[in-house]
C-alpha atoms as a PDB file:
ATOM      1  CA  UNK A   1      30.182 111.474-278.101  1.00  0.00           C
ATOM      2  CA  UNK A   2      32.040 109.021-280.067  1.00  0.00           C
ATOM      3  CA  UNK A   3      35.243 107.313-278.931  1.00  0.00           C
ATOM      4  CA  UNK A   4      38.532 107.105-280.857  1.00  0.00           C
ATOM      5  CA  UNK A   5      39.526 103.535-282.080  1.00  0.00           C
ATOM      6  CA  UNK A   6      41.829 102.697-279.425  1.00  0.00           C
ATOM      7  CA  UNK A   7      39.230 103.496-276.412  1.00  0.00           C
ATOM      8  CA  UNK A   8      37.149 101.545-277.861  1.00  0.00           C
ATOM      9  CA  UNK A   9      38.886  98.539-278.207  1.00  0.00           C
ATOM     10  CA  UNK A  10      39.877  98.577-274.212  1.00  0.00           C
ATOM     11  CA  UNK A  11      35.866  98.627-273.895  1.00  0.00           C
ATOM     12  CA  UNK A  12      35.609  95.878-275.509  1.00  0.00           C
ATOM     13  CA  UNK A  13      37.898  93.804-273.673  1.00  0.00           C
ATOM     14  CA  UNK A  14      37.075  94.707-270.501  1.00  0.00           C
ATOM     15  CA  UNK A  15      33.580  93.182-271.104  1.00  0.00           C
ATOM     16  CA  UNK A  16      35.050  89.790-272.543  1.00  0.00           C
ATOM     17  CA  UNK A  17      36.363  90.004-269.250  1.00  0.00           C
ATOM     18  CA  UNK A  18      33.559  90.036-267.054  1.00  0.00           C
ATOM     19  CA  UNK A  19      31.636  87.775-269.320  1.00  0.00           C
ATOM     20  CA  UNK A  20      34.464  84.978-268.869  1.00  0.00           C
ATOM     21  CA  UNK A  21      34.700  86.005-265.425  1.00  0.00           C
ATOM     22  CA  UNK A  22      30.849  85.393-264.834  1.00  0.00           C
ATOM     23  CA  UNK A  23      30.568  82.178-267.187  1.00  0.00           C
ATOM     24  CA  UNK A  24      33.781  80.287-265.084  1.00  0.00           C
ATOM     25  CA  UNK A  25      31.841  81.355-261.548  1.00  0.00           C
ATOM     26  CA  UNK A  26      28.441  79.938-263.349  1.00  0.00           C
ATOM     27  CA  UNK A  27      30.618  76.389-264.058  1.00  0.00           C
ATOM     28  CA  UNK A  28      32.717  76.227-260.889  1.00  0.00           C
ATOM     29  CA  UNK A  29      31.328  73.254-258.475  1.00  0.00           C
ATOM     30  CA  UNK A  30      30.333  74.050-255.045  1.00  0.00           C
ATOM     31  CA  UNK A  31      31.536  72.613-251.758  1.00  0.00           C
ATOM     32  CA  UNK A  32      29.319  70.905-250.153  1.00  0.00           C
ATOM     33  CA  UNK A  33      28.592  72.151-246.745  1.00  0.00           C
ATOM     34  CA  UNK A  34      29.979  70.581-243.681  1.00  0.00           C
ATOM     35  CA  UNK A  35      26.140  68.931-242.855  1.00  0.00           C
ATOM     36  CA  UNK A  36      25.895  67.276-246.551  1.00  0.00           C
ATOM     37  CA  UNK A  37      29.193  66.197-246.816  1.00  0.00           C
ATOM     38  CA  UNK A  38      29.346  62.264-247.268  1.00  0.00           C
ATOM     39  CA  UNK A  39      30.690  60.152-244.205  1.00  0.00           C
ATOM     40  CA  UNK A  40      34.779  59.652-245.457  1.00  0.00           C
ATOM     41  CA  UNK A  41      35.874  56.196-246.287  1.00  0.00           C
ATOM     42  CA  UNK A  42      37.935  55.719-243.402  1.00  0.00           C
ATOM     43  CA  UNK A  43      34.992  55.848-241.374  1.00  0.00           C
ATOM     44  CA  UNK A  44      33.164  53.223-243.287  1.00  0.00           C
ATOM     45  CA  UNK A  45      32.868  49.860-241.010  1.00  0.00           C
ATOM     46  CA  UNK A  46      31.919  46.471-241.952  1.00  0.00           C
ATOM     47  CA  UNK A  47      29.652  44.309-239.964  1.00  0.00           C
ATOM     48  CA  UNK A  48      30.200  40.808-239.026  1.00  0.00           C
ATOM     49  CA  UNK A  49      27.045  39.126-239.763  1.00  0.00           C
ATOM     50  CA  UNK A  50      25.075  37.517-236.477  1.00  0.00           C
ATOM     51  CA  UNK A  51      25.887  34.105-236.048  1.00  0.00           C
ATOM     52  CA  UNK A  52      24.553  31.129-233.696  1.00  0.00           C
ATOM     53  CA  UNK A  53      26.937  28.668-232.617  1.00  0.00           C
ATOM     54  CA  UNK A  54      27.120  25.728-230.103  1.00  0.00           C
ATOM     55  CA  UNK A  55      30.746  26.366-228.332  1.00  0.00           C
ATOM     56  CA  UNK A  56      31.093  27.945-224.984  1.00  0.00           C
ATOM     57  CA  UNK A  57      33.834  30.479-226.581  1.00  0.00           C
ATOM     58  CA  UNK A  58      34.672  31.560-229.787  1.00  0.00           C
ATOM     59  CA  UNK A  59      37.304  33.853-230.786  1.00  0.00           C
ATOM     60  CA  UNK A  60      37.777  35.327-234.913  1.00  0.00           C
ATOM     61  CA  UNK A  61      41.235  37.310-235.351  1.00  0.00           C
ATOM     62  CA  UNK A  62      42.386  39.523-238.316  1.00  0.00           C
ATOM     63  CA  UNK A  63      45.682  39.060-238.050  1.00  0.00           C
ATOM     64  CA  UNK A  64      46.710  41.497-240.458  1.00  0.00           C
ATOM     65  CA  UNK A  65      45.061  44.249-238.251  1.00  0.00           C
ATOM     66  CA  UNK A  66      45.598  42.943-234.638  1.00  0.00           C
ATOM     67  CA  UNK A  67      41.508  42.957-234.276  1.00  0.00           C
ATOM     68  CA  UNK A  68      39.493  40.871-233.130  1.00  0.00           C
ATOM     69  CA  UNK A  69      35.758  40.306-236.017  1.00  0.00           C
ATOM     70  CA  UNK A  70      33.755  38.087-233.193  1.00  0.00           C
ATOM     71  CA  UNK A  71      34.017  37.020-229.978  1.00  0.00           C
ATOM     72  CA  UNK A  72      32.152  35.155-227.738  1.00  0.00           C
ATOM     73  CA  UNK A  73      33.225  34.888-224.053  1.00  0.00           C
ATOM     74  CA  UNK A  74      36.697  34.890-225.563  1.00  0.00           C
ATOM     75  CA  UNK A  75      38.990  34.934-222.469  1.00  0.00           C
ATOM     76  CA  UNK A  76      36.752  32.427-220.661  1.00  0.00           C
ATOM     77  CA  UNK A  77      39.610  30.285-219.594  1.00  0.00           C
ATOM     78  CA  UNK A  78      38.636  26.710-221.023  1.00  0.00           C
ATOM     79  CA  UNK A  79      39.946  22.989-220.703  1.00  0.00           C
ATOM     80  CA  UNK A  80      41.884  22.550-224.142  1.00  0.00           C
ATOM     81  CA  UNK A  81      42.635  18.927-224.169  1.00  0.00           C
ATOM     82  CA  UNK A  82      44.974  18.539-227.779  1.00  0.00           C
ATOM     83  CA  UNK A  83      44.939  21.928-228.535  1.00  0.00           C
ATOM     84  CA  UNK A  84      48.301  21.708-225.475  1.00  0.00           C
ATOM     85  CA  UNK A  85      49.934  20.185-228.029  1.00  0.00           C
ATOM     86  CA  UNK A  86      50.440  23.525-230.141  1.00  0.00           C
ATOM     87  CA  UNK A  87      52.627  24.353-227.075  1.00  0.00           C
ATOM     88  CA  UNK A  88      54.219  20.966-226.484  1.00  0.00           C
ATOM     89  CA  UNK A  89      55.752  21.233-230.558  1.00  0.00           C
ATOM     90  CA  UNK A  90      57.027  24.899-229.537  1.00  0.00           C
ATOM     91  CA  UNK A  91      58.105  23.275-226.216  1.00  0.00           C
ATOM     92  CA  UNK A  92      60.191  20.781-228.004  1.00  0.00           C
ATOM     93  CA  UNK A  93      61.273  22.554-231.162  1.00  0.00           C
ATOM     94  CA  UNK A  94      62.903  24.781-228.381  1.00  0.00           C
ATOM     95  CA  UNK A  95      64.363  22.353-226.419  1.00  0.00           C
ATOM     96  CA  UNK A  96      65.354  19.726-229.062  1.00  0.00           C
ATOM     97  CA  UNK A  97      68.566  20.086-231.069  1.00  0.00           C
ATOM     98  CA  UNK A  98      67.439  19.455-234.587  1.00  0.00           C
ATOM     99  CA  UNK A  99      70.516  16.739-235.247  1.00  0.00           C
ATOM    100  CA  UNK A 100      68.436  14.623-232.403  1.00  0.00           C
ATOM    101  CA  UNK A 101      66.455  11.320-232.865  1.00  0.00           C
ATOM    102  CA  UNK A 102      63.438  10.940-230.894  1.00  0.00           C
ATOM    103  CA  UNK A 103      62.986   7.162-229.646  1.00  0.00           C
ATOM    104  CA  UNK A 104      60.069   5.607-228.757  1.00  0.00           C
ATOM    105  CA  UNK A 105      59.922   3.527-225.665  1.00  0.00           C
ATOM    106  CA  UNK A 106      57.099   1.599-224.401  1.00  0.00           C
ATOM    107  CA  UNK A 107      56.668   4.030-221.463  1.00  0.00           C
ATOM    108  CA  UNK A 108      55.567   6.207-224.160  1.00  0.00           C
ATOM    109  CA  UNK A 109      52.610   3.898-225.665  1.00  0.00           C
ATOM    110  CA  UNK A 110      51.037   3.167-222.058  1.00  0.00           C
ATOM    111  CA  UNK A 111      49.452   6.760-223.060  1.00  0.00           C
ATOM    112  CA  UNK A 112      45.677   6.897-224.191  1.00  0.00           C
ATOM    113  CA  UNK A 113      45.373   5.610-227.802  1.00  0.00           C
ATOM    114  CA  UNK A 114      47.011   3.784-230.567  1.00  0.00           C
ATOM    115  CA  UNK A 115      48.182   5.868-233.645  1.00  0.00           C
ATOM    116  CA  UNK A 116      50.313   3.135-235.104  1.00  0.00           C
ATOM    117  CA  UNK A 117      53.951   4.476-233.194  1.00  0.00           C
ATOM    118  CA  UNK A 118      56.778   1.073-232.812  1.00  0.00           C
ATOM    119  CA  UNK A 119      58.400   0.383-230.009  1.00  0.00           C
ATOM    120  CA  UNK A 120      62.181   1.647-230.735  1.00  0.00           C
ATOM    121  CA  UNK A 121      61.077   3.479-233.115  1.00  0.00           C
ATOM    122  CA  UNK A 122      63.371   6.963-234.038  1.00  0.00           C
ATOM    123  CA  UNK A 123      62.460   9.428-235.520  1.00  0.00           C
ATOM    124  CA  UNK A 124      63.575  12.970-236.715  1.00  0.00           C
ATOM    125  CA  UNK A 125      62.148  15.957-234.364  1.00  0.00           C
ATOM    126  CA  UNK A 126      60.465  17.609-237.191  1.00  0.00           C
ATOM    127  CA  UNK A 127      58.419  14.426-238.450  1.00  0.00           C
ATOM    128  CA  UNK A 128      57.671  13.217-235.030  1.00  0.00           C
ATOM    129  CA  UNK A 129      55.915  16.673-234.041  1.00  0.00           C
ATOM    130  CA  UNK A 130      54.132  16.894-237.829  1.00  0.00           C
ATOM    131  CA  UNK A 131      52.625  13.427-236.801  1.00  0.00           C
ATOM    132  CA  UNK A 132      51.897  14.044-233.692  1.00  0.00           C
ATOM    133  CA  UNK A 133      50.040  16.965-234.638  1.00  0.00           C
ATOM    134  CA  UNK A 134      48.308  15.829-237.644  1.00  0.00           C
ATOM    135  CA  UNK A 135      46.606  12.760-235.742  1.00  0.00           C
ATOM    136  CA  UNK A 136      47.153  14.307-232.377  1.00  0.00           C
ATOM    137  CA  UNK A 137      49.299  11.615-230.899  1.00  0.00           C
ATOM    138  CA  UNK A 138      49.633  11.426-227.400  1.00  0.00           C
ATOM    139  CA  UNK A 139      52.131   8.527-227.502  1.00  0.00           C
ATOM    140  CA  UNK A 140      54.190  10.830-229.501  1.00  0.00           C
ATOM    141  CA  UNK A 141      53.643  14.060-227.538  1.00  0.00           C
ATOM    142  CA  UNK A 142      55.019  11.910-224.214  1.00  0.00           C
ATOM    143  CA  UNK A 143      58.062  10.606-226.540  1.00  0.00           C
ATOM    144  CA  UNK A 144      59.294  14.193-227.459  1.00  0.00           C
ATOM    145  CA  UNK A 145      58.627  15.892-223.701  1.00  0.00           C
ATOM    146  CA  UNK A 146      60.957  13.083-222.077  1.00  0.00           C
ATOM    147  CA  UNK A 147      63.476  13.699-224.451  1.00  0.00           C
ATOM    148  CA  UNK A 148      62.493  17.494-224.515  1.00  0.00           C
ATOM    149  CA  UNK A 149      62.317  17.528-220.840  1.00  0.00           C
ATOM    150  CA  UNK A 150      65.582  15.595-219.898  1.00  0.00           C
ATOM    151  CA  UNK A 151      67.356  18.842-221.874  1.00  0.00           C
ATOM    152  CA  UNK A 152      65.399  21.065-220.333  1.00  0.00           C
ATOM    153  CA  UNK A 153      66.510  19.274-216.764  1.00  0.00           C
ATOM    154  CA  UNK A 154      70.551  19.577-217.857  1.00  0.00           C
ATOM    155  CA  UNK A 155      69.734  23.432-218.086  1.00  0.00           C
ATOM    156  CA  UNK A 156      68.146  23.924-215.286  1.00  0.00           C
ATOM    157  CA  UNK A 157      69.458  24.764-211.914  1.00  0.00           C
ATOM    158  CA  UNK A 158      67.124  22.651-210.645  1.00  0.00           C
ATOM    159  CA  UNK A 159      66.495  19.139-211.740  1.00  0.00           C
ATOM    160  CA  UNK A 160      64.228  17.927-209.733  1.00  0.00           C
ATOM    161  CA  UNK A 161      61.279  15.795-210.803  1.00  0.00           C
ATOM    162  CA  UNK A 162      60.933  13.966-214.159  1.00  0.00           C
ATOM    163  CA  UNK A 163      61.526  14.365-217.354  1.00  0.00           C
ATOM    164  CA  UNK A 164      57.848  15.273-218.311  1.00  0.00           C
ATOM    165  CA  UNK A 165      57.602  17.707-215.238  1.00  0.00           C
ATOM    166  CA  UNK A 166      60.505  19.860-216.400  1.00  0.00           C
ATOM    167  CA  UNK A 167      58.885  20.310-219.909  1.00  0.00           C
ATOM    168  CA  UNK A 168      55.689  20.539-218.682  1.00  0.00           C
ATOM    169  CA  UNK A 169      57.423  24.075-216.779  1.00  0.00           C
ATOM    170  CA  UNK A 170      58.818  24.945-220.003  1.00  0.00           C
ATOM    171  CA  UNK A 171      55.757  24.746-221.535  1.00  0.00           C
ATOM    172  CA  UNK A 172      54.280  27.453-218.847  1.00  0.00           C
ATOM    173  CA  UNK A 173      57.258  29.535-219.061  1.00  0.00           C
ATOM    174  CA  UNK A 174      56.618  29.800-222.434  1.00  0.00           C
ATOM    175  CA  UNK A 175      53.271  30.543-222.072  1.00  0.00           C
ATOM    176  CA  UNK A 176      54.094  33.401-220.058  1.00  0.00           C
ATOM    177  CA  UNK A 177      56.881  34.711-221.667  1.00  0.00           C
ATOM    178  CA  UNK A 178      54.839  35.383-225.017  1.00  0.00           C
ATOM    179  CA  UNK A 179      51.430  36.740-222.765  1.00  0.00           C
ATOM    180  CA  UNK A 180      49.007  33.955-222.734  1.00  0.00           C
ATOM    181  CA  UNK A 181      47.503  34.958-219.542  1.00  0.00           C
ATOM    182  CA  UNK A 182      44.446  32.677-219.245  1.00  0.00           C
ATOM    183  CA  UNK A 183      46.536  29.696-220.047  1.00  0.00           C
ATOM    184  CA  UNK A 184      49.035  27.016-218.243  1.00  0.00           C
ATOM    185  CA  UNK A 185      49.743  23.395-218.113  1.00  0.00           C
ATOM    186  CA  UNK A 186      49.775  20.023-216.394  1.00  0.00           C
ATOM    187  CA  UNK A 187      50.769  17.655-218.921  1.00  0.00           C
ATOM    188  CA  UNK A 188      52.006  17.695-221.956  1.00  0.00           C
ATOM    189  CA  UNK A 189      49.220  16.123-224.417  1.00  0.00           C
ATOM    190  CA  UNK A 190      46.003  18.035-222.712  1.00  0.00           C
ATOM    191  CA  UNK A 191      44.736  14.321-221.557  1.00  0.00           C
ATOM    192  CA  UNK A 192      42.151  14.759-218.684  1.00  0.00           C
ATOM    193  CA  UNK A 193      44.175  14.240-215.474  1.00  0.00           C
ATOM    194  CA  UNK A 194      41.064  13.081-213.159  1.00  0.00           C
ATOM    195  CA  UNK A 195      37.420  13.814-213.766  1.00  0.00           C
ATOM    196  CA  UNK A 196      37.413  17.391-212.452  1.00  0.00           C
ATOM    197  CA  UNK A 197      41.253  18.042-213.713  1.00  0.00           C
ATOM    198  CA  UNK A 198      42.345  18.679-217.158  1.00  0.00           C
ATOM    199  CA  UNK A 199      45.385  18.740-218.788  1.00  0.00           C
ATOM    200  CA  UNK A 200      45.840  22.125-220.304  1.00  0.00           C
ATOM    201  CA  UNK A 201      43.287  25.690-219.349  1.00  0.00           C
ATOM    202  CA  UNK A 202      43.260  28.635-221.765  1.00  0.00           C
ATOM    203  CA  UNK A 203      41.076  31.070-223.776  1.00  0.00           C
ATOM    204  CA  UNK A 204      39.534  30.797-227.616  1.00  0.00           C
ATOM    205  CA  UNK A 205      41.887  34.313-227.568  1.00  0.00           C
ATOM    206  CA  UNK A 206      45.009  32.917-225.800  1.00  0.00           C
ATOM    207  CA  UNK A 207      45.035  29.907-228.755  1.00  0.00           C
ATOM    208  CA  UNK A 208      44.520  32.783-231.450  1.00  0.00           C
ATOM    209  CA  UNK A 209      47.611  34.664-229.902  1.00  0.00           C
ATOM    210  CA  UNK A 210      49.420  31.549-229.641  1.00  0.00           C
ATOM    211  CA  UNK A 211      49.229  30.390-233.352  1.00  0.00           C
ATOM    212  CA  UNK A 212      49.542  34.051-234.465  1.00  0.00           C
ATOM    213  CA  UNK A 213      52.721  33.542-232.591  1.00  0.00           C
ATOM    214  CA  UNK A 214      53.920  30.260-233.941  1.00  0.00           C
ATOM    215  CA  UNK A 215      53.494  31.264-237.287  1.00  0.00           C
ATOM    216  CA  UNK A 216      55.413  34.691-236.915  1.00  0.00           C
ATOM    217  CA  UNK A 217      58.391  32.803-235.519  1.00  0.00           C
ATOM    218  CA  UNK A 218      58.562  29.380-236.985  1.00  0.00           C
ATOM    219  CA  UNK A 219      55.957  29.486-240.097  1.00  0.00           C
ATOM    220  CA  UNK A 220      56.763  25.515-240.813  1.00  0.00           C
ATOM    221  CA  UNK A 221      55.991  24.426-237.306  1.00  0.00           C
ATOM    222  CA  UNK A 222      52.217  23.723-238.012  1.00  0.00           C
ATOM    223  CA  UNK A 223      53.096  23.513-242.131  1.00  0.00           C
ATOM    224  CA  UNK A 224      51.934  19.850-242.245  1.00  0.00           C
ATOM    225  CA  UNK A 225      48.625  20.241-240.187  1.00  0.00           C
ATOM    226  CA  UNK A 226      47.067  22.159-242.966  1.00  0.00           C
ATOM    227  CA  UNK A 227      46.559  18.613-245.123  1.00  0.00           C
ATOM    228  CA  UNK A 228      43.917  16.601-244.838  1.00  0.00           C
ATOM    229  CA  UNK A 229      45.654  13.476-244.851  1.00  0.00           C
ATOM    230  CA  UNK A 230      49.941  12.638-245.889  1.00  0.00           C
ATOM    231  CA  UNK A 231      52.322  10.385-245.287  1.00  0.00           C
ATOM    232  CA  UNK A 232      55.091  10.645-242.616  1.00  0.00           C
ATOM    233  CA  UNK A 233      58.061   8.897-242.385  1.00  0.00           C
ATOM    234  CA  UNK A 234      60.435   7.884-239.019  1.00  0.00           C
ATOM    235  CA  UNK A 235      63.541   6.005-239.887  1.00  0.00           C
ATOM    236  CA  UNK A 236      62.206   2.407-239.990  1.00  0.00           C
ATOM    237  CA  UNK A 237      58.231   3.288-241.322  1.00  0.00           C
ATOM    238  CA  UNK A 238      55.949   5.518-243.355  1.00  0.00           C
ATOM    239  CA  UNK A 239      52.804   6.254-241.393  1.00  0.00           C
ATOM    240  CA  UNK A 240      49.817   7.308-243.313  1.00  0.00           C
ATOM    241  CA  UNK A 241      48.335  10.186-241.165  1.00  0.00           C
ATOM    242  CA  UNK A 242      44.904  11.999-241.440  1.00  0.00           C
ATOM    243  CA  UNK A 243      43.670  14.864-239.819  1.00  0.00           C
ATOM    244  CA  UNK A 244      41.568  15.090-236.800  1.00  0.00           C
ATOM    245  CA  UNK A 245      40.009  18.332-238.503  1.00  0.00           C
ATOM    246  CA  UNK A 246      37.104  16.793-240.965  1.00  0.00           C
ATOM    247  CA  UNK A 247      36.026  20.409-241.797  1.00  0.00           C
ATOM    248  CA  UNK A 248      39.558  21.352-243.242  1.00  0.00           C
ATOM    249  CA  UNK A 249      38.860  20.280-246.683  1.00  0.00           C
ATOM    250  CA  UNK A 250      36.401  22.937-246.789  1.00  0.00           C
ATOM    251  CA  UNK A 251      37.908  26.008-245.506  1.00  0.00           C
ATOM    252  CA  UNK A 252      39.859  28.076-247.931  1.00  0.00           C
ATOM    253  CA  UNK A 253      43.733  28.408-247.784  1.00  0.00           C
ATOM    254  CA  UNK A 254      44.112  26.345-244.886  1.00  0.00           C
ATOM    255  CA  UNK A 255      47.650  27.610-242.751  1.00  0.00           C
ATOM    256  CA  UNK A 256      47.508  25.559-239.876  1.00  0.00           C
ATOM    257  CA  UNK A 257      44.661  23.837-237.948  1.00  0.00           C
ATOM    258  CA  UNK A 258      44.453  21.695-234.290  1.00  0.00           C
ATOM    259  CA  UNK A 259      41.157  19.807-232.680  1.00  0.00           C
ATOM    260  CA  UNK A 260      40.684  18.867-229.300  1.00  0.00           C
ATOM    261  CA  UNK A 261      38.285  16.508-227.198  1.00  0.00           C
ATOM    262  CA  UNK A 262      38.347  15.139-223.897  1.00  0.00           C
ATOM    263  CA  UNK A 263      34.953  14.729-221.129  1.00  0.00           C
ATOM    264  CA  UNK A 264      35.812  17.955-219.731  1.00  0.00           C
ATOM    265  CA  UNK A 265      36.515  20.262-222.482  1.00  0.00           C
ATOM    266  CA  UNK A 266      33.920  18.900-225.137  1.00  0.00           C
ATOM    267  CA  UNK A 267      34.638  19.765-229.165  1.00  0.00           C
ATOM    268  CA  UNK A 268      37.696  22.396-229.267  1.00  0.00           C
ATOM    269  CA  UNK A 269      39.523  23.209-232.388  1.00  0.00           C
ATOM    270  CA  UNK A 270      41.460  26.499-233.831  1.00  0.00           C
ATOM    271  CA  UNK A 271      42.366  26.749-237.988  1.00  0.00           C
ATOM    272  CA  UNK A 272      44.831  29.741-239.200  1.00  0.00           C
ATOM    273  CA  UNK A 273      43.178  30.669-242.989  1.00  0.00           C
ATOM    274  CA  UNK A 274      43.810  33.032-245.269  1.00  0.00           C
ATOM    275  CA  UNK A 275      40.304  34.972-246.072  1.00  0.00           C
ATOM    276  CA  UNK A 276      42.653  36.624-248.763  1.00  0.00           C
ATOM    277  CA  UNK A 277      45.974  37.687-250.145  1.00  0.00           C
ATOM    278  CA  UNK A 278      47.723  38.465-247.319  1.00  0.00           C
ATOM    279  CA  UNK A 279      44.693  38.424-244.867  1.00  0.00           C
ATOM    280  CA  UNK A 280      45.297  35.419-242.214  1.00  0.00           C
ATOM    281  CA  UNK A 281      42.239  34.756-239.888  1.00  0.00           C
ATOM    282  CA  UNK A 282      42.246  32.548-236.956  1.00  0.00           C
ATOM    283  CA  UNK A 283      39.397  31.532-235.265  1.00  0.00           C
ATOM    284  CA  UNK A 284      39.262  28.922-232.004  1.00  0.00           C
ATOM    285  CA  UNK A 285      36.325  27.487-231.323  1.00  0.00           C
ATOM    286  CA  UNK A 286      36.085  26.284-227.312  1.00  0.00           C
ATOM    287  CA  UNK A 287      33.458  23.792-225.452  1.00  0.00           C
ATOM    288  CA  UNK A 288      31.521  23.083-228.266  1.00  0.00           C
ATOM    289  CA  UNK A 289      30.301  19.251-228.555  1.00  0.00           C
ATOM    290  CA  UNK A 290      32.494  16.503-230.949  1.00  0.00           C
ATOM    291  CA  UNK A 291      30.551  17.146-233.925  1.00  0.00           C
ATOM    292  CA  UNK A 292      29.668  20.587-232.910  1.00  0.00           C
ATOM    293  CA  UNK A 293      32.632  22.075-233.029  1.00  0.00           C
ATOM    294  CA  UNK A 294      32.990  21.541-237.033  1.00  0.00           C
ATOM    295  CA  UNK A 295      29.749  23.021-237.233  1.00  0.00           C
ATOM    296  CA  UNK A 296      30.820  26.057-235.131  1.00  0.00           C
ATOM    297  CA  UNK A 297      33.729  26.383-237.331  1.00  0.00           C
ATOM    298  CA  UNK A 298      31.957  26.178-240.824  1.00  0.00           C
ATOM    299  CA  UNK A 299      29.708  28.884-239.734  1.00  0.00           C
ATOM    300  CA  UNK A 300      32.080  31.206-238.614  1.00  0.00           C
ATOM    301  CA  UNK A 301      34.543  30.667-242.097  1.00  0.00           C
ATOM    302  CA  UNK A 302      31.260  31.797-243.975  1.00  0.00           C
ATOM    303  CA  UNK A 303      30.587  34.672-241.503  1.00  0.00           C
ATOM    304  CA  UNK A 304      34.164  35.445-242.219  1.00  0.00           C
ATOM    305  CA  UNK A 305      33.861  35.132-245.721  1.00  0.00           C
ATOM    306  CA  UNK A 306      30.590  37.046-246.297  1.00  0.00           C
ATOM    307  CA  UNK A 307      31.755  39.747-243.725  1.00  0.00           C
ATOM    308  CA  UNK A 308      35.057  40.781-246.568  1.00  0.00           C
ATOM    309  CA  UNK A 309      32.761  40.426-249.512  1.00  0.00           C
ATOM    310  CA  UNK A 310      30.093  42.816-248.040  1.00  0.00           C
ATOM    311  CA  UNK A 311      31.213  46.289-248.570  1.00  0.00           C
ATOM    312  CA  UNK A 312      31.624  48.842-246.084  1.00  0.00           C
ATOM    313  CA  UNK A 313      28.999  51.184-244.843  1.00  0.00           C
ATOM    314  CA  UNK A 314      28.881  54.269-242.456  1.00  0.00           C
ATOM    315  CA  UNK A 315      26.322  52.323-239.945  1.00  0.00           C
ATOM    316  CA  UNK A 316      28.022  52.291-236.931  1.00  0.00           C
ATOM    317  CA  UNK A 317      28.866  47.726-236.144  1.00  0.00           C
ATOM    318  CA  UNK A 318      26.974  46.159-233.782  1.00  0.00           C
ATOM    319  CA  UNK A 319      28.358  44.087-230.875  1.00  0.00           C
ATOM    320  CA  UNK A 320      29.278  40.956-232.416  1.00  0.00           C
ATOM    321  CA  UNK A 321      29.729  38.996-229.167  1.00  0.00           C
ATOM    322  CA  UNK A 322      26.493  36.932-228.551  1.00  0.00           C
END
């Protein structure tokens, strides 16, 4: 039986049809199944490489994330010796009109050390605290808590005790107010008070928080301890300063950075550094030995470094504390 013209021609379309439809089945991918389905990226981790150091505690924050890479006995609460004085310049930055010169008395050089302060010296708040910092002055650090203190006293309802007492409870107050729970205060420069006493207790992760917080809400507080050596000037002499931190020349981006040393505590010292753009790190490095600490410190910048140029994987991290 043959088919008229037009019949035909419907035929013939209708198999283009199911020859298209068969070749685009034939082409189109397949899902993979639920079992063979990579791991997603957001599940991806890095791991911080496995590193030995000397220090009691040791504490590595990504502050761009709130987490913490390594710890070791982080909230082991610590002497700090100088590292107080990261609270004594908030202290006193607080407390200090910035109009105010800061004179130096000779009450204020009877402290431990020499780092080249006058007698009547004044100085401007800002360039006393960036020198006291830098070369981690405790003549200096005594200077701006009895001025520091003596407004603190006028504000208080109670004025009782000296000058260096009443900023020395500022200093706690502060340290409570912005959650620093493993750390307080006796003095204001972190000296050893007696052979069993120190100045200052805290954690490798209360001196993380308390940078992270210093540089959130006063960014040029701890602007000039990221050189390695400058020149400050007080109103009557330039003083060449260099930094207690040897390693800082060789960590990258350098924000801010602090040692510390006394019998008790041993080799303490916390750097804010940015791994990246816009990727601070802080790591504080507790009850290590003098030289130690540096060492501690090196190692954990190259940890830090190697851990964001390794990429991610799906292997679940290991514990990094050791």
């Amino acid at each position: 039986m043959s088919l008229n013209p037009k019949a035909t021609a419907w035929l013939e379309l209708g198999l283009l049809a199911l020859l298209l439809a068969l070749f685009l089945w034939l082409v189109k991918p397949t899902a993979p199944s639920t079992e063979s389905a990579s791991v997603p990226s957001e599940s991806a981790e890095r791991r911080f490489p496995q590193v030995e150091i000397e220090a009691k505690s040791a504490y590595v924050y990504d502050v761009s994330t709130g987490k913490a890479l390594f710890e070791k006995e982080a909230e082991l609460q610590w002497p700090l010796a100088s590292l107080t004085k990261l609270m004594s310049a908030l202290a006193a930055k607080e407390l200090i009109p910035e109009y105010m010169l800061v004179r130096i008395t000779s009450e204020d050089l009877r402290e431990e050390g020499d780092t080249g302060l006058l007698v009547d010296e004044e100085w401007k708040l800002g360039k006393l605290i960036d020198y006291s910092l830098v070369v981690s002055s405790n003549d200096g650090m005594r200077a701006l808590a009895s001025v520091a203190g003596s407004q603190a006293g006028r504000a208080s309802t109670t004025e009782d005790g000296s000058a260096q007492e009443a900023f020395v409870r500022k200093m706690n107050e502060i340290s409570k107010r912005i959650g620093l729970t493993e750390t307080y205060f006796l003095n204001q420069s972190g000296l050893d008070v007696s052979k069993t006493l120190s100045g200052g207790y805290g954690s490798a992760k209360d001196m993380a928080k308390l940078v992270e917080y210093i540089l959130k809400t006063d960014p040029h507080l701890l602007e000039a301890t990221s050189y390695g050596r400058t020149n400050i000037s007080s109103n009557n002499a330039t003083h060449d300063a260099t930094n207690t931190n040897r390693s800082i020349s060789t960590i990258p981006n350098v924000i801010a950075s602090k040692t510390g040393y006394t019998d008790l505590s041993g080799g303490n010292v916390v750097v804010a550094w940015n791994a990246g753009i816009g990727r601070p790190i802080i790591i504080a490095v507790l009850g290590s030995s003098y030289e130690g600490r540096f060492e501690d410190l090196d190692k954990l910048v190259d940890a830090t470094v190697e851990f964001f140029s390794t990429p991610a994987t799906s292997t679940p991290p290991l514990d990094a504390s050791l």
